[in-house]
C-alpha atoms as a PDB file:
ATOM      1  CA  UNK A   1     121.080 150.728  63.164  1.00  0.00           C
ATOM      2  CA  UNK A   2     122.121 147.738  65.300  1.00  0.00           C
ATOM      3  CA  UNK A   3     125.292 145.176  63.716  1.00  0.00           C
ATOM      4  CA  UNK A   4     125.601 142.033  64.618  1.00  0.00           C
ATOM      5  CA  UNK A   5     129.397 140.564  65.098  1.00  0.00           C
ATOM      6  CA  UNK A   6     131.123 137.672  63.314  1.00  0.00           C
ATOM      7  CA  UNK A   7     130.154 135.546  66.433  1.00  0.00           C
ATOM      8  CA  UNK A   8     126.185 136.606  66.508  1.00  0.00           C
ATOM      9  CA  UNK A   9     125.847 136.171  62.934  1.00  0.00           C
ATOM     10  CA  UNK A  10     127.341 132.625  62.444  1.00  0.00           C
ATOM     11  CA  UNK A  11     124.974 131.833  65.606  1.00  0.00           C
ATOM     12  CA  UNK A  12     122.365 133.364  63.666  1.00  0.00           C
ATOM     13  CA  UNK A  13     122.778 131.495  60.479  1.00  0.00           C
ATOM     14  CA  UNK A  14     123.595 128.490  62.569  1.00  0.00           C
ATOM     15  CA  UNK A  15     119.963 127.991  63.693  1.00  0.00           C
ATOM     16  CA  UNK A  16     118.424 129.329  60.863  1.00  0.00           C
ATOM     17  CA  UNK A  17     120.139 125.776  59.302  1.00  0.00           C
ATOM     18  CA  UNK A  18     118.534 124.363  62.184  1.00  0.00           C
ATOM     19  CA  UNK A  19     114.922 124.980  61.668  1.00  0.00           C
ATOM     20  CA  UNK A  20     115.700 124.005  57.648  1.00  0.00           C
ATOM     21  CA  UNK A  21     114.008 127.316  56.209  1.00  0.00           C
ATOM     22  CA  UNK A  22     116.513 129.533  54.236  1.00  0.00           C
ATOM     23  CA  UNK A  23     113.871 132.380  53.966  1.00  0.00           C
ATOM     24  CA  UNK A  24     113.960 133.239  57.596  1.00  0.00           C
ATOM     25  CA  UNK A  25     115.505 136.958  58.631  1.00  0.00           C
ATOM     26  CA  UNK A  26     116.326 137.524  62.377  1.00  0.00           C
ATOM     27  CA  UNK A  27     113.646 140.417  63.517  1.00  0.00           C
ATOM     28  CA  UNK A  28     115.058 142.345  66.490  1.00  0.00           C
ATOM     29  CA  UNK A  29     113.249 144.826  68.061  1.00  0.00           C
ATOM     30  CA  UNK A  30     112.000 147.401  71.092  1.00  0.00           C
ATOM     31  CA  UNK A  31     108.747 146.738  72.918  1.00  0.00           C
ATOM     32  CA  UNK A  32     107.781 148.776  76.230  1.00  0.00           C
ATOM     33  CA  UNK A  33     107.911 146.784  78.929  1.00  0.00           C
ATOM     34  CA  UNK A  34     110.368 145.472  81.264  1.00  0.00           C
ATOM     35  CA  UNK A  35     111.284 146.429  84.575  1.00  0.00           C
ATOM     36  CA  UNK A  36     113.144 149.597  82.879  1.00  0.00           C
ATOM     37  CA  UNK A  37     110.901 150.848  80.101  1.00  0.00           C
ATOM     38  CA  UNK A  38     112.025 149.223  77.044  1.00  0.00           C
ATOM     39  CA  UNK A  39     112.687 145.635  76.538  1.00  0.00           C
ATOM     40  CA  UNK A  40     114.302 143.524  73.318  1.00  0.00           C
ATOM     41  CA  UNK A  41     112.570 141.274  71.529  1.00  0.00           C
ATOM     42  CA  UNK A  42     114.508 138.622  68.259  1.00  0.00           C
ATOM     43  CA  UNK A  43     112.722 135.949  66.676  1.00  0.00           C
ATOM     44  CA  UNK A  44     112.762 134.474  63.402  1.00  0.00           C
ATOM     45  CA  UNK A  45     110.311 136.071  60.418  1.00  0.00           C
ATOM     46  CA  UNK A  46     109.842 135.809  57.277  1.00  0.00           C
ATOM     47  CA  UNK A  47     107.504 138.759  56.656  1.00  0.00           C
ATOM     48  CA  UNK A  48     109.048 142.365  55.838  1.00  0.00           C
ATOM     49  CA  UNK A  49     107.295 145.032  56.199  1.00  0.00           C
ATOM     50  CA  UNK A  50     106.964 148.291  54.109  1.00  0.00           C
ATOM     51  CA  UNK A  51     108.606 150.361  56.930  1.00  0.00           C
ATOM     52  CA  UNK A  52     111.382 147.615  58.076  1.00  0.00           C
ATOM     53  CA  UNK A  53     115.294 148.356  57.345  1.00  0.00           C
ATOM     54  CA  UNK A  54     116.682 145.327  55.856  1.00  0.00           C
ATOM     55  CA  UNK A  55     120.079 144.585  56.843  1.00  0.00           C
ATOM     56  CA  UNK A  56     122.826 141.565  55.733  1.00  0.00           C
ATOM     57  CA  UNK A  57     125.202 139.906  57.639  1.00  0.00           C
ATOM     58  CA  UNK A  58     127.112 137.375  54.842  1.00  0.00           C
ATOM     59  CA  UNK A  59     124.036 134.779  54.385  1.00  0.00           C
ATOM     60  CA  UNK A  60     122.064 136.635  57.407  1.00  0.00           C
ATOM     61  CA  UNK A  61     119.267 138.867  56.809  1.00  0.00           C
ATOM     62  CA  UNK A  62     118.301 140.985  60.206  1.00  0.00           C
ATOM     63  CA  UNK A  63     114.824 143.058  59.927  1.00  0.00           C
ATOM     64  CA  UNK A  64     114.401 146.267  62.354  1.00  0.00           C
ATOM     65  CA  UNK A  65     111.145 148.546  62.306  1.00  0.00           C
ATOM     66  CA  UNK A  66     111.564 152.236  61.852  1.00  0.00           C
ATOM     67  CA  UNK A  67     110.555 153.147  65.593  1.00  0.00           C
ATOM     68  CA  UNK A  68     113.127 150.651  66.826  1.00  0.00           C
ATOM     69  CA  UNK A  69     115.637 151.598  64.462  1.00  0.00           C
ATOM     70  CA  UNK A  70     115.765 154.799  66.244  1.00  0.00           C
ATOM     71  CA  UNK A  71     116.542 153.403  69.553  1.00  0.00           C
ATOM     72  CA  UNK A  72     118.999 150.926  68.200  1.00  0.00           C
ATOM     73  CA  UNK A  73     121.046 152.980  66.245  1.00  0.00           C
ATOM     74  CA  UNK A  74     124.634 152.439  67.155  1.00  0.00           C
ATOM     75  CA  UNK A  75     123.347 149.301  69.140  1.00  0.00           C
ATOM     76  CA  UNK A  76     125.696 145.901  68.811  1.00  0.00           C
ATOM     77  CA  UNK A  77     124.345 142.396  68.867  1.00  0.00           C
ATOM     78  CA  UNK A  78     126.805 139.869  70.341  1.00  0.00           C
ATOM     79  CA  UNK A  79     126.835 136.342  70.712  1.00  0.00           C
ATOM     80  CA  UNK A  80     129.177 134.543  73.892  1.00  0.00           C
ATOM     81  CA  UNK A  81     129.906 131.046  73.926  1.00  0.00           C
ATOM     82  CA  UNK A  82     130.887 129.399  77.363  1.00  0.00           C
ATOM     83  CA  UNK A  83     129.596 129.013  80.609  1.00  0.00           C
ATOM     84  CA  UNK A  84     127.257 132.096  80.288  1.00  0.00           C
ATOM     85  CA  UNK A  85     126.375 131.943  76.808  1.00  0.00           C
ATOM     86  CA  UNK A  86     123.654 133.714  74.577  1.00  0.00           C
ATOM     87  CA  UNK A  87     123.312 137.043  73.054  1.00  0.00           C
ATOM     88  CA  UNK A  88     123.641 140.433  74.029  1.00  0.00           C
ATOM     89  CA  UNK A  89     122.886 143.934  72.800  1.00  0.00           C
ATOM     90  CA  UNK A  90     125.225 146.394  73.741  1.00  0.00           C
ATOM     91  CA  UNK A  91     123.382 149.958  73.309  1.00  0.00           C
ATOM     92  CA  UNK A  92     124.648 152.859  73.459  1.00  0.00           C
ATOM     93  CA  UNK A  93     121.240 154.671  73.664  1.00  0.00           C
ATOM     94  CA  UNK A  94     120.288 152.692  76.842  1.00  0.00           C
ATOM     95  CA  UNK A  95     120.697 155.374  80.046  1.00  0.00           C
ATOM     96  CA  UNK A  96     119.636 152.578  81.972  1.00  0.00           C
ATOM     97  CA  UNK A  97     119.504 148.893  82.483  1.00  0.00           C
ATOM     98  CA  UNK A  98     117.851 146.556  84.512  1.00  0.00           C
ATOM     99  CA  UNK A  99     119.894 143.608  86.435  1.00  0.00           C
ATOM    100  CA  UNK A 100     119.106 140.774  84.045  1.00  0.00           C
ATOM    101  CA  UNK A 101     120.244 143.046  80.965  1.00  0.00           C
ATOM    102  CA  UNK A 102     117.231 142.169  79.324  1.00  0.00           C
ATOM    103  CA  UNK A 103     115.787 145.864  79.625  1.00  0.00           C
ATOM    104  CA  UNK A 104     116.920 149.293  79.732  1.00  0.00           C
ATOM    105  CA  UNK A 105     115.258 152.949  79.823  1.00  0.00           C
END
């Protein structure tokens, strides 16, 4: 299953604060698409599914789907701070990835 580092989760919780709704989980997931086969997808939700593993990071809840569980597992989310900042998934499962990062195969 993916973790998320210190960094990524106090970015997390950070704006959750932001958008003033404590019952919001960060969702990540795999979709096909992408110029490699597989892209990611995170967004705030607040609905869990019967399937979803339900994961906590301190305050931070993080909901994955059983099929992407399977391609995440062992997967780290990251968040850098700086001129290039945002998050990243480092996957270990990922053969492949496109030049923008945001997909792999």
């Amino acid at each position: 299953m993916i973790t998320l580092t210190d960094t990524a989760a106090a970015k997390v919780k950070s704006l959750i604060d932001e958008e003033g709704e404590a019952a919001l989980a960060l969702r990540v997931a795999v979709r096909p698409g992408g110029c490699s086969g597989f892209s990611y997808e995170m967004f705030f939700d607040t609905d869990v599914a019967d399937d979803d593993k339900v994961l906590t990071y301190g305050d931070v809840r993080v909901l994955v789907d059983s099929s992407s569980a399977v391609m995440l597992e062992g997967a780290t989310l990251d968040f850098k701070d700086g001129l290039e900042s945002g998050f990243s998934i480092n996957n270990p499962n990922a053969q492949r990835t496109c030049g923008c990062g945001s997909s792999f195969s």
